[in-house]
Every structure is written in C-alpha cells, then in structure tokens.
N, C-alpha and C. Protein backbone atom coordinates (compact mmCIF):
# COMPACT_ATOMS: atom_id res chain seq x y z
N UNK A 1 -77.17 -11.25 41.71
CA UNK A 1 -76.68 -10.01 42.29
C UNK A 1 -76.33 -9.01 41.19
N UNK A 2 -75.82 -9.70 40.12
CA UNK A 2 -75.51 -8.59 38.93
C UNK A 2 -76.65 -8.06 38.08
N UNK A 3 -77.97 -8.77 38.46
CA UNK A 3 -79.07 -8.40 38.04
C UNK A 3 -79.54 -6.95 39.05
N UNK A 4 -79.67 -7.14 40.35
CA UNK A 4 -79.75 -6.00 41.26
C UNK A 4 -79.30 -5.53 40.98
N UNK A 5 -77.73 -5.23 40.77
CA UNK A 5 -76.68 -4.26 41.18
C UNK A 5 -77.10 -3.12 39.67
N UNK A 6 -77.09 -4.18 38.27
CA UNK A 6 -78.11 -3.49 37.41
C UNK A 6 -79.01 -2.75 37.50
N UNK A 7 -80.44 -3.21 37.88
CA UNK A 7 -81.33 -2.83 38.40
C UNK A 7 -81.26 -1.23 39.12
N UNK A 8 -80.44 -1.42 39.96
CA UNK A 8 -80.23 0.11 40.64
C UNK A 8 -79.53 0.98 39.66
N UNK A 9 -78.35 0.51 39.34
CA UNK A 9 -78.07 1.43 37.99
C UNK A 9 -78.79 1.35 37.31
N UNK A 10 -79.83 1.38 36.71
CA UNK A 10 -80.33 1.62 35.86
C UNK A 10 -81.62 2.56 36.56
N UNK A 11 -81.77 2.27 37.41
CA UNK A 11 -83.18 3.35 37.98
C UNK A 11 -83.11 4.86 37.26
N UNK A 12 -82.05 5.73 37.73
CA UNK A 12 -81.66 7.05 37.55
C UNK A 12 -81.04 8.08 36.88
N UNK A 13 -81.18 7.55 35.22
CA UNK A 13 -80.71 8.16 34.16
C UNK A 13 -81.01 9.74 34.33
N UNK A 14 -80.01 10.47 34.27
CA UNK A 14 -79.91 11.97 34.20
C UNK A 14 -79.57 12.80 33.04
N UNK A 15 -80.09 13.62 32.10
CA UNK A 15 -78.82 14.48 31.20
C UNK A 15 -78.12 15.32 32.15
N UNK A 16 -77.02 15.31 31.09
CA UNK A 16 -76.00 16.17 31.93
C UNK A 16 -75.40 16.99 30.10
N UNK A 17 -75.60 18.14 29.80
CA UNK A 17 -75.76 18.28 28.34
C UNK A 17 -75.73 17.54 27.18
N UNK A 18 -77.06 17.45 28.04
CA UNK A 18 -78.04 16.83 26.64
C UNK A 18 -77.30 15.49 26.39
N UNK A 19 -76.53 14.56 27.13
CA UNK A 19 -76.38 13.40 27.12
C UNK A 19 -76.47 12.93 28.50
N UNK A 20 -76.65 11.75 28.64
CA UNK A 20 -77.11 10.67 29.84
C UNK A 20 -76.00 10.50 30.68
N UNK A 21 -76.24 10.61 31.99
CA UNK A 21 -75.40 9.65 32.70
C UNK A 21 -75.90 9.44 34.04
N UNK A 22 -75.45 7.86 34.28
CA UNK A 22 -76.82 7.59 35.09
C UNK A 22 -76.02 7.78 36.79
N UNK A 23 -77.42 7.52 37.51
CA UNK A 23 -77.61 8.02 38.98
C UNK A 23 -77.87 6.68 39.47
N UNK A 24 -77.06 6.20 40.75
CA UNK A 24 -77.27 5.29 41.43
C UNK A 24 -78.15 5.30 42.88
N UNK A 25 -78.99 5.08 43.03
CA UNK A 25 -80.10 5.14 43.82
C UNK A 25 -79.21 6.24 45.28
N UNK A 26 -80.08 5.85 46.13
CA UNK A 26 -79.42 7.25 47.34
C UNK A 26 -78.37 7.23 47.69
N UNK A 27 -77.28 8.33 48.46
CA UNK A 27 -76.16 8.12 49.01
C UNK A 27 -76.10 6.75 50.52
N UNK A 28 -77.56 6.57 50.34
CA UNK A 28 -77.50 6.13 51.98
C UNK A 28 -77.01 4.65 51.84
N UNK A 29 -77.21 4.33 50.06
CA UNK A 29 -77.32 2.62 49.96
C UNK A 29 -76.41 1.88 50.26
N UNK A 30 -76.47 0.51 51.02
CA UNK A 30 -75.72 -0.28 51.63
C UNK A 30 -74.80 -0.55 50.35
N UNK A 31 -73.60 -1.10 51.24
CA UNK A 31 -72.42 -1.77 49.91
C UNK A 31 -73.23 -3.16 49.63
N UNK A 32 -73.22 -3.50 48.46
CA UNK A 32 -74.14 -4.97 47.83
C UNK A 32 -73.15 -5.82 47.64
N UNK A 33 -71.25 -5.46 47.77
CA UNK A 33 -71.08 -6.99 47.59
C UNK A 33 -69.84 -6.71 47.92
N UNK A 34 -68.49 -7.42 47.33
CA UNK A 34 -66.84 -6.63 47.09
C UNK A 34 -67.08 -6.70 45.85
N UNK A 35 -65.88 -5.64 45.15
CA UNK A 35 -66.00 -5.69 43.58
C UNK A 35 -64.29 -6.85 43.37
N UNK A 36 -64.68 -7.12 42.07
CA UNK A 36 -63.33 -7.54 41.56
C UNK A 36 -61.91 -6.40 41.80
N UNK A 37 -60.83 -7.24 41.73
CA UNK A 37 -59.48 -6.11 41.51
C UNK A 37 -60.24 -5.16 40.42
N UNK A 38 -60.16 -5.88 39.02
CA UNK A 38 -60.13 -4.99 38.14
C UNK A 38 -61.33 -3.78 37.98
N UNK A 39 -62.47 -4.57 38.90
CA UNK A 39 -63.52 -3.44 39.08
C UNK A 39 -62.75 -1.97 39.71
N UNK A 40 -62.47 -2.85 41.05
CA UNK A 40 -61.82 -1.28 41.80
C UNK A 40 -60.87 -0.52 41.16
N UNK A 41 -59.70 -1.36 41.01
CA UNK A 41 -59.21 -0.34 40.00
C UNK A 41 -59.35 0.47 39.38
N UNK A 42 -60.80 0.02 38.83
CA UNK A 42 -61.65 1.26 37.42
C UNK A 42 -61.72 2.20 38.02
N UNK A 43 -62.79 2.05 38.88
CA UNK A 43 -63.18 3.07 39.52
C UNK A 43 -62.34 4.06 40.80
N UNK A 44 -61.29 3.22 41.10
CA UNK A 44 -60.47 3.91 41.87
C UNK A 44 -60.20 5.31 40.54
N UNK A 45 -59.51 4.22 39.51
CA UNK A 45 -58.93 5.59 38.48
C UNK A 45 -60.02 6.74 37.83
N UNK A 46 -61.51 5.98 37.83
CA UNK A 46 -62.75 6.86 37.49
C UNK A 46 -62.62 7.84 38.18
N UNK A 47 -62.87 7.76 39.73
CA UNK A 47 -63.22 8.91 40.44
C UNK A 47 -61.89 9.38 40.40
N UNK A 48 -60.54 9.31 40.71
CA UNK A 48 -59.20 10.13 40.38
C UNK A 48 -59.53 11.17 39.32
N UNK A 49 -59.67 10.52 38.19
CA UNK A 49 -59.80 11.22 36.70
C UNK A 49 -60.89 12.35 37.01
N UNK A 50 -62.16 12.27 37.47
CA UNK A 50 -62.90 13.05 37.75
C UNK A 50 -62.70 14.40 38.70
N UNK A 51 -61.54 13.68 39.90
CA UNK A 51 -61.33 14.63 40.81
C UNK A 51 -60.41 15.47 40.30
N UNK A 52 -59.85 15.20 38.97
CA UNK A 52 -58.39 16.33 38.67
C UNK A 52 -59.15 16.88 37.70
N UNK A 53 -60.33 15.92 36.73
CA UNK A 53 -60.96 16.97 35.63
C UNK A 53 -61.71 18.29 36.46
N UNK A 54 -62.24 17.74 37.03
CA UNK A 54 -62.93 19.15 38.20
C UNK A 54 -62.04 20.39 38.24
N UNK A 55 -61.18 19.87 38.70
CA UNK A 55 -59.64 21.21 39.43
C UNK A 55 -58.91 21.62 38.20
N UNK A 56 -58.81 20.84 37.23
CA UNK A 56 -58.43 21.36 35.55
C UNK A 56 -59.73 21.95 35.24
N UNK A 57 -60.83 22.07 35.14
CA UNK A 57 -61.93 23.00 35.14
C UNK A 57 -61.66 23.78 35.55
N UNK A 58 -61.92 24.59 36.82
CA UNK A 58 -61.94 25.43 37.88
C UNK A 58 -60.86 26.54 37.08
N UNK A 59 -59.67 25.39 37.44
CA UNK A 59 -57.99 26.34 37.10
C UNK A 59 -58.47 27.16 35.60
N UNK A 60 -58.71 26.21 34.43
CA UNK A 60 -58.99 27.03 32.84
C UNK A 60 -59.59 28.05 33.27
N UNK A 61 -61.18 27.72 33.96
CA UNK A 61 -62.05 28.87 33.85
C UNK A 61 -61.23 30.13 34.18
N UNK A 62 -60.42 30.22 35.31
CA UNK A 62 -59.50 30.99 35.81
C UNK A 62 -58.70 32.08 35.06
N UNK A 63 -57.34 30.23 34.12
CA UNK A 63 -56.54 31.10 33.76
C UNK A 63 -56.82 31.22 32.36
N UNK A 64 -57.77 30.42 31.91
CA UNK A 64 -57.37 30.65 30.17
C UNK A 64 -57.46 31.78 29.67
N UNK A 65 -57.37 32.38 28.33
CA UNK A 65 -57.40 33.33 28.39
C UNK A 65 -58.26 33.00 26.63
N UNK A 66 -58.27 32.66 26.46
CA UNK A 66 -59.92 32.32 25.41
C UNK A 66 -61.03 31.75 25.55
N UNK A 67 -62.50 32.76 25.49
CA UNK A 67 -63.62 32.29 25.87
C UNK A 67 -63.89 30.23 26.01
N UNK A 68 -63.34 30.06 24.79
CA UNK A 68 -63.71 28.45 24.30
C UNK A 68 -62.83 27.92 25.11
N UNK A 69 -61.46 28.09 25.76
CA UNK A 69 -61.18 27.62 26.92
C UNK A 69 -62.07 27.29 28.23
N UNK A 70 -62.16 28.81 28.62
CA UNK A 70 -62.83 28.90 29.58
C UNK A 70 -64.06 28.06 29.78
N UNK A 71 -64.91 28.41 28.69
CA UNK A 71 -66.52 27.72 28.84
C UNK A 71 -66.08 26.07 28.69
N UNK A 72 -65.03 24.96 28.15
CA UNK A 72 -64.53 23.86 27.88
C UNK A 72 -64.62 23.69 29.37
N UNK A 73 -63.54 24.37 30.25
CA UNK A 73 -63.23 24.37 31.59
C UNK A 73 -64.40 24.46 32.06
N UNK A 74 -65.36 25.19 32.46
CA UNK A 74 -66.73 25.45 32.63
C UNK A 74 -67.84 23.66 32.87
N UNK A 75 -67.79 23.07 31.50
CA UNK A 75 -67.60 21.67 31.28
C UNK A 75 -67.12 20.86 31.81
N UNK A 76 -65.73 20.80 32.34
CA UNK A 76 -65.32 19.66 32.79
C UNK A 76 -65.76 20.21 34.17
N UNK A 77 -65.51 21.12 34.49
CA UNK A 77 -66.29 20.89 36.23
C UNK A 77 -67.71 20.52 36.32
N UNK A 78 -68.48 21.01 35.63
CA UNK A 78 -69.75 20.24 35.59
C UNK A 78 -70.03 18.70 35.51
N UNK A 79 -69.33 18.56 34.54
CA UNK A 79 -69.90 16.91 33.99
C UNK A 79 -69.13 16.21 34.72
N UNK A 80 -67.66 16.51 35.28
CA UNK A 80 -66.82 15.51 36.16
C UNK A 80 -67.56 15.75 37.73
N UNK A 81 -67.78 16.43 38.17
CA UNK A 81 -68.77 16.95 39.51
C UNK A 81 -69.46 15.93 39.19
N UNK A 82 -70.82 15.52 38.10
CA UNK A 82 -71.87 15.04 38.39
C UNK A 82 -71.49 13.23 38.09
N UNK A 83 -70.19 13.41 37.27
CA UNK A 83 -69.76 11.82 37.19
C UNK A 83 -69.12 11.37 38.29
N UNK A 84 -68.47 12.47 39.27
CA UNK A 84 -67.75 11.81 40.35
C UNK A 84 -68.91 11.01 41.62
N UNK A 85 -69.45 12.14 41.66
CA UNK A 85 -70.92 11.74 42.61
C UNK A 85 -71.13 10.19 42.47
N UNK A 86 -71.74 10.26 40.66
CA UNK A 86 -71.83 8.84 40.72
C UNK A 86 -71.02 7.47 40.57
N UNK A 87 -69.66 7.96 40.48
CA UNK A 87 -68.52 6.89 40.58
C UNK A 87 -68.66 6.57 42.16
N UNK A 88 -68.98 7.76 43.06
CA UNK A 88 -68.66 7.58 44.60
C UNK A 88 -69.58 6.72 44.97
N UNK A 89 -71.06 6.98 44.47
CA UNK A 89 -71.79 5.75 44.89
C UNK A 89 -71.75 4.74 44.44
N UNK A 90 -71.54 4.34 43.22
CA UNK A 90 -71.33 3.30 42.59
C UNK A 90 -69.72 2.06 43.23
N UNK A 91 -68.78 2.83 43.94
CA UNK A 91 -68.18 2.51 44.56
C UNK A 91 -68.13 1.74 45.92
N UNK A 92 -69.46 2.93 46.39
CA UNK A 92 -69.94 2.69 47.63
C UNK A 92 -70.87 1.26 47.84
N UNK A 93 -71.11 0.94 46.68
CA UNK A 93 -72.44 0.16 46.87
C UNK A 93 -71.75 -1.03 46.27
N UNK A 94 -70.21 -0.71 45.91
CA UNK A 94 -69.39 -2.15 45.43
C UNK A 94 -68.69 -2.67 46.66
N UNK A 95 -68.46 -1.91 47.69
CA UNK A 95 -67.58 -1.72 48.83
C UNK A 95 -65.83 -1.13 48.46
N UNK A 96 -66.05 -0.68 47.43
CA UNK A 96 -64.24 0.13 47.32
C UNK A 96 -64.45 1.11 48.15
N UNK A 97 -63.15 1.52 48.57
CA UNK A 97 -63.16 2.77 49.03
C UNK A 97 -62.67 3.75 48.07
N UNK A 98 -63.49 4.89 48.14
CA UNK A 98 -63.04 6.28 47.17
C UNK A 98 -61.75 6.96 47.82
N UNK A 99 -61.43 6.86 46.36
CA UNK A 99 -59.79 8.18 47.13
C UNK A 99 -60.61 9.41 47.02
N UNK A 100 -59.86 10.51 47.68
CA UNK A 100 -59.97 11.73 48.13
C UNK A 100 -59.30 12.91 47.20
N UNK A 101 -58.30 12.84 46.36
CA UNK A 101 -57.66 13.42 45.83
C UNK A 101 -57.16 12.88 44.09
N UNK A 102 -56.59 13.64 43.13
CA UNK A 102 -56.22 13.28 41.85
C UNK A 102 -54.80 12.53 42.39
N UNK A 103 -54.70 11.46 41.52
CA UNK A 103 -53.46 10.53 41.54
C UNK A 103 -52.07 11.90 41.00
N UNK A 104 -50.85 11.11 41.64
CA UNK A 104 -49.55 11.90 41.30
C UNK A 104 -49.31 12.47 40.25
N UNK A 105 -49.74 11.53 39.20
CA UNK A 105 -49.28 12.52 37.48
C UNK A 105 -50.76 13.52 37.63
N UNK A 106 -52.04 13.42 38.02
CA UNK A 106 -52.64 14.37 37.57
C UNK A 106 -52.26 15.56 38.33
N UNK A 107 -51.69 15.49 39.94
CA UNK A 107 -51.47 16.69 40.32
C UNK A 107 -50.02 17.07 39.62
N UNK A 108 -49.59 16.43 39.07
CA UNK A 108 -48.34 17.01 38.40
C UNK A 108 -48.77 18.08 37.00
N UNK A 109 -49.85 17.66 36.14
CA UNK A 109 -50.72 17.94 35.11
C UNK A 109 -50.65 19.11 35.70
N UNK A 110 -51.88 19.25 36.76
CA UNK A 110 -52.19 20.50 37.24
C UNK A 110 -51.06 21.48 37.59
N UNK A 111 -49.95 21.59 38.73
CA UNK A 111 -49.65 22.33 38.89
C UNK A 111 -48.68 22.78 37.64
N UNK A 112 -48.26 21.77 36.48
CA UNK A 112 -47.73 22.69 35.37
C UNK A 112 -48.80 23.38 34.78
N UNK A 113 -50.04 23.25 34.69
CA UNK A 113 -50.93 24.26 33.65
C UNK A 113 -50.79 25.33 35.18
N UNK A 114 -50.96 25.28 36.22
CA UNK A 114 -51.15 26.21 37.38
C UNK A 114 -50.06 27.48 37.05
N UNK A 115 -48.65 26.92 36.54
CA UNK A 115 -47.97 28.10 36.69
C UNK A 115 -47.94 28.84 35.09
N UNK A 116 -48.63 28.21 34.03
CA UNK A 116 -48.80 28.91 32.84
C UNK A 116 -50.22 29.72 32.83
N UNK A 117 -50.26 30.65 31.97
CA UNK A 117 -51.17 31.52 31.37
C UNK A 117 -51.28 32.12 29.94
N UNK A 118 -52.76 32.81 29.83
CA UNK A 118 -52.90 32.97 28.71
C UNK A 118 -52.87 32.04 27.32
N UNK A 119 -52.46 32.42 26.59
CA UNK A 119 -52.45 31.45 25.47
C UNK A 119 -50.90 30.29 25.70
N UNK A 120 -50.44 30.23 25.80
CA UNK A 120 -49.41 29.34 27.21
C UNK A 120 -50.50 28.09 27.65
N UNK A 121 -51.17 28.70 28.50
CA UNK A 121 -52.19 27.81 29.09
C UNK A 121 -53.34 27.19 28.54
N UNK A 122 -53.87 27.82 27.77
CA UNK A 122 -54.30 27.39 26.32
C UNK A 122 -54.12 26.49 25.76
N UNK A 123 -52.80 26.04 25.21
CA UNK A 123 -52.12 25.33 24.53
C UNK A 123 -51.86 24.27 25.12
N UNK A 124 -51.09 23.95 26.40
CA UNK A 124 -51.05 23.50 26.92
C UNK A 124 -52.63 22.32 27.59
N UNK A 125 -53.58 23.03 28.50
CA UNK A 125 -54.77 22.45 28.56
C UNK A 125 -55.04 22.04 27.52
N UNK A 126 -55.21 22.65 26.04
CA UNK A 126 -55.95 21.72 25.59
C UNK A 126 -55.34 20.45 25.15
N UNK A 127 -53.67 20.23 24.81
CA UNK A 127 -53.20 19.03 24.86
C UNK A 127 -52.93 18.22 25.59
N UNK A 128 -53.36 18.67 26.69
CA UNK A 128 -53.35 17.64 28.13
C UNK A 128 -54.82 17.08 28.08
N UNK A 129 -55.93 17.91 27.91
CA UNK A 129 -57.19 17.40 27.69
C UNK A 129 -57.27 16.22 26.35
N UNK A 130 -56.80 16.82 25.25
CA UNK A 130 -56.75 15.95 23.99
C UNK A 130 -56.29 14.23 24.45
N UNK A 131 -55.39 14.55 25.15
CA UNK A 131 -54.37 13.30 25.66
C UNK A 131 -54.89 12.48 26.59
N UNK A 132 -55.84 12.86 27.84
CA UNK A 132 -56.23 12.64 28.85
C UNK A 132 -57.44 11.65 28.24
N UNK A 133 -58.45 12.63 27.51
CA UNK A 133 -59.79 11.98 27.41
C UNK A 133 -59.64 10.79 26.34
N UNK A 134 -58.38 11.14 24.85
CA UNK A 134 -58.28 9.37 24.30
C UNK A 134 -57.86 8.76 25.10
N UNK A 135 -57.48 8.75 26.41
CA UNK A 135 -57.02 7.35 27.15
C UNK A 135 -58.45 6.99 27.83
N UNK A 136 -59.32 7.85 28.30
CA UNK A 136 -60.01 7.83 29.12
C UNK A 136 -61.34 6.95 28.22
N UNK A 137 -61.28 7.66 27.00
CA UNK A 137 -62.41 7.11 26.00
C UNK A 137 -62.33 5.39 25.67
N UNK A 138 -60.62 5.63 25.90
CA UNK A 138 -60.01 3.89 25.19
C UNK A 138 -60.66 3.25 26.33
N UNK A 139 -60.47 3.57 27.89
CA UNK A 139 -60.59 2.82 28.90
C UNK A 139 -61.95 2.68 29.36
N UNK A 140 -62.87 3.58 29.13
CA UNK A 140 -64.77 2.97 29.54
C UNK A 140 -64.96 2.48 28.07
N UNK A 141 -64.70 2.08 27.09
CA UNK A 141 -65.19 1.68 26.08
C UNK A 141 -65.06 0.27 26.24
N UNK A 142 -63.34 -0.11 26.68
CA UNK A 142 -63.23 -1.47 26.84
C UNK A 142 -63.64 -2.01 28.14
N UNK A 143 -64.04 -0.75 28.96
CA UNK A 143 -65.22 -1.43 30.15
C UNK A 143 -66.58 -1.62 30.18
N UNK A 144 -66.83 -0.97 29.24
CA UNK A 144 -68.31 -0.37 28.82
C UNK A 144 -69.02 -2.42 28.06
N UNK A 145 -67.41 -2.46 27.58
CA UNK A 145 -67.79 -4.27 26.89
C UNK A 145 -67.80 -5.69 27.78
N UNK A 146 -67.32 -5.03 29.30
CA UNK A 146 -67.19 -6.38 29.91
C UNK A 146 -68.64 -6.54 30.65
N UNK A 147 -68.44 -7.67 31.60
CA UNK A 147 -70.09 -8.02 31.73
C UNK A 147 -69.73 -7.85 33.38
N UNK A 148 -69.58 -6.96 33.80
CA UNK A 148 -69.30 -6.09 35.50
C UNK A 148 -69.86 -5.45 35.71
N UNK A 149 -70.07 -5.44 36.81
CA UNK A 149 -71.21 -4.46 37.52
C UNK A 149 -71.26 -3.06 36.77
N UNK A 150 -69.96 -2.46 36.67
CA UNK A 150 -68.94 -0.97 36.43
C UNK A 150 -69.67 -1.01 35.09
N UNK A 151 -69.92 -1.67 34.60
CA UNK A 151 -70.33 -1.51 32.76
C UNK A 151 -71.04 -0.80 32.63
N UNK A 152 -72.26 -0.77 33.13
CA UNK A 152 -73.40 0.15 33.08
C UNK A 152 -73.11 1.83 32.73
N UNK A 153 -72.07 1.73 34.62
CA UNK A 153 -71.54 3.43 34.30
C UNK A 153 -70.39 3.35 33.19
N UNK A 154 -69.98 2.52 32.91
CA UNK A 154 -68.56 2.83 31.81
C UNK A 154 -69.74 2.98 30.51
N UNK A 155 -70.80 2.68 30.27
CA UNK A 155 -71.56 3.10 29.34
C UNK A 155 -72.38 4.10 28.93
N UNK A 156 -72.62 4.56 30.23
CA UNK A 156 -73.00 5.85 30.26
C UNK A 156 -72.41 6.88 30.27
N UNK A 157 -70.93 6.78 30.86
CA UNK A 157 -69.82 7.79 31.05
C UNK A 157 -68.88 8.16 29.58
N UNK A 158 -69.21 7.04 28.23
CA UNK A 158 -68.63 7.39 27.13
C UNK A 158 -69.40 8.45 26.37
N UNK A 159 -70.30 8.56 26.45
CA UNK A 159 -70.59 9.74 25.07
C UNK A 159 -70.42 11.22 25.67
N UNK A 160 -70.19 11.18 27.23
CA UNK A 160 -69.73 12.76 27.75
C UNK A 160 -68.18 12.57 27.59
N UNK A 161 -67.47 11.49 27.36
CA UNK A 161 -65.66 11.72 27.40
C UNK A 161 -65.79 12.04 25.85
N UNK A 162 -66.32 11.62 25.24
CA UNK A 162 -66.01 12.01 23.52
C UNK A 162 -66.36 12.80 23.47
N UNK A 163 -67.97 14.02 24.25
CA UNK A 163 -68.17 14.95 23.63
C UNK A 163 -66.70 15.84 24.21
N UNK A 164 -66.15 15.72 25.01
CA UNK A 164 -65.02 16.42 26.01
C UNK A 164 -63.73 16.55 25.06
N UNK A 165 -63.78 14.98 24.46
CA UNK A 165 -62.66 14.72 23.72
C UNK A 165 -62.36 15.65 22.09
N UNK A 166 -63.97 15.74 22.00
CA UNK A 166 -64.14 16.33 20.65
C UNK A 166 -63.85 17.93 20.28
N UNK A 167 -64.46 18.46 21.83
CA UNK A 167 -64.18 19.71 22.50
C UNK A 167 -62.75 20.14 22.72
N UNK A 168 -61.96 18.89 23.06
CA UNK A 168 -60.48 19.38 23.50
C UNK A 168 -59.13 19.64 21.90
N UNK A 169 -60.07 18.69 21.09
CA UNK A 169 -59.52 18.44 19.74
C UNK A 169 -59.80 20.22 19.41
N UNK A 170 -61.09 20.67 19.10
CA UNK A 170 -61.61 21.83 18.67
C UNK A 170 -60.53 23.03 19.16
N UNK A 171 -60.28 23.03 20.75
CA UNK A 171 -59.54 23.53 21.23
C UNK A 171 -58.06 23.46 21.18
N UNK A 172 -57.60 22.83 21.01
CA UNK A 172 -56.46 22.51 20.17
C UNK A 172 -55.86 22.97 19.05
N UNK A 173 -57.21 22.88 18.20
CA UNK A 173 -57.18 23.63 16.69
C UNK A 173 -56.79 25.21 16.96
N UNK A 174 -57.66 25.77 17.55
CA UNK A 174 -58.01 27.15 17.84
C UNK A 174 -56.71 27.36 18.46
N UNK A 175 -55.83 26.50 19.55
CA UNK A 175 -54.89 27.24 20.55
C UNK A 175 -53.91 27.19 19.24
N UNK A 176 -53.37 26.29 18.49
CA UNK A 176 -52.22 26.19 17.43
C UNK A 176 -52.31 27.57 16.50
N UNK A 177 -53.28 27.79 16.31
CA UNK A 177 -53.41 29.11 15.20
C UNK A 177 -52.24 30.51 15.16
C-alpha cells in the first residue's frame, strides 16, 4: 500500500517558482487507507500552516508598505494556495479530515499584524515569517526522513519553506534598517 500510495504521489510533480511540488492524482480519489496519529497530525498542522500562510499573504500584499514585502506576501499566497490543495488531497486519500481554518496562535499572528501598518507591519511580518518557516523547515525535514506515506510531500514541500525562509530572513534585514 505504501508502494501505491507512492506511486500516486509521485505521478504529478509541478513547479511552483521554479521549484517542485508535487500533485496528487484527482480531487475525486478514494481515501486508500487511515493514516497514523503522527501522520494526521502532520498534515492536520500542514494544511493549518498553509491556511494562515495564505491570509498572512493576502493581509502583507495589503498592508505592507515595502515593495519586497508585498511581492514576499504575493508568494506566500501562491505557493501556500498550491501546497494546501495538495495537503487536502493528500489527506483525503489518507482518510484525515482537513480543518477549515488557521489554528488559534495563527489567528492570533494574524490579527496582531492586521492591526499594524507600514513599516510596523513590516517588521513585524517579517519576524513572524522568519520564526514560522524555521519551525516549519525543522518539521518537513524531520518528516521528509521518515518512511510514511506524508514523506513524499514533506519532501517536496522543503525547498519552497527555505526558499520562503530565506526570503523572510532578506526581509528582515531590509525591515531593521
């Protein structure tokens, strides 16, 4: 079964700038098994993380008030959009159920960058991003090594959190100045 469940992950490698992340066959596909606790878990917190990077997108593009904000923000709605998709199927086809919304601390994240602006907000995003993506990088790396279904995408999902991570560092630099 972990050969299948492979198999389909692996069909549908996508770039998503100019790095990979893969596509799990159609929305229509049956669930193939239950996952472990620690599977769901992942992915419970995958798609969370994705659903608040989206809405921390959206909000920067909004409020930041430096281009390299903005276009960063620009980024995370893109690449978390096209990673959530595939956390949802990849979920789907484990039998978890997807949450609907960002977990409590991320809507907490959000609505403090919500009521800042300008370089305020700036500063802020990008050390919430800096902070967010080394946990996020620590956590598909040491999933990316186990031998679970989830590995595949925890392997594909690391070289877009570092380019994010590398981006949020950059931004960081620039907001301190």
């Amino acid at each position: 079964m972990q050969t299948k469940v492979r198999n389909q992950i692996s069909k549908g490698v996508a770039a998503v700038v100019g790095l990979c992340l893969m596509t799990i066959g159609g929305a229509s596909a049956a669930p193939q098994g239950k996952a472990s606790k620690h599977d769901q878990h992942f992915l419970v917190e995958a798609i969370q993380g994705d659903l608040s990077e989206v809405k921390v997108g959206q909000l920067a593009q909004q409020k930041a008030q430096s281009d390299q904000a903005k276009q960063f923000g620009k980024m995370l709605e893109q690449d978390h959009s096209d990673n959530l998709k595939q956390a949802q199927q990849l979920a789907d086809a484990q039998g978890v159920q997807a949450p609907s919304e960002p977990n409590s601390k991320q809507k907490a994240i959000y609505e403090k960058l919500n009521g800042l602006s300008g370089a305020q907000f700036d500063a802020a995003f990008a050390r919430s991003m800096v902070k967010d993506h080394e946990e996020d990088v620590r956590k598909f790396q040491k999933e990316a090594k186990s031998q679970s279904p989830v590995a595949d995408f925890a392997k594909q999902t690391v070289p877009v959190l570092q380019k994010h991570l590398e981006t949020a560092r950059s931004l960081q630099k620039s907001a301190s100045r």
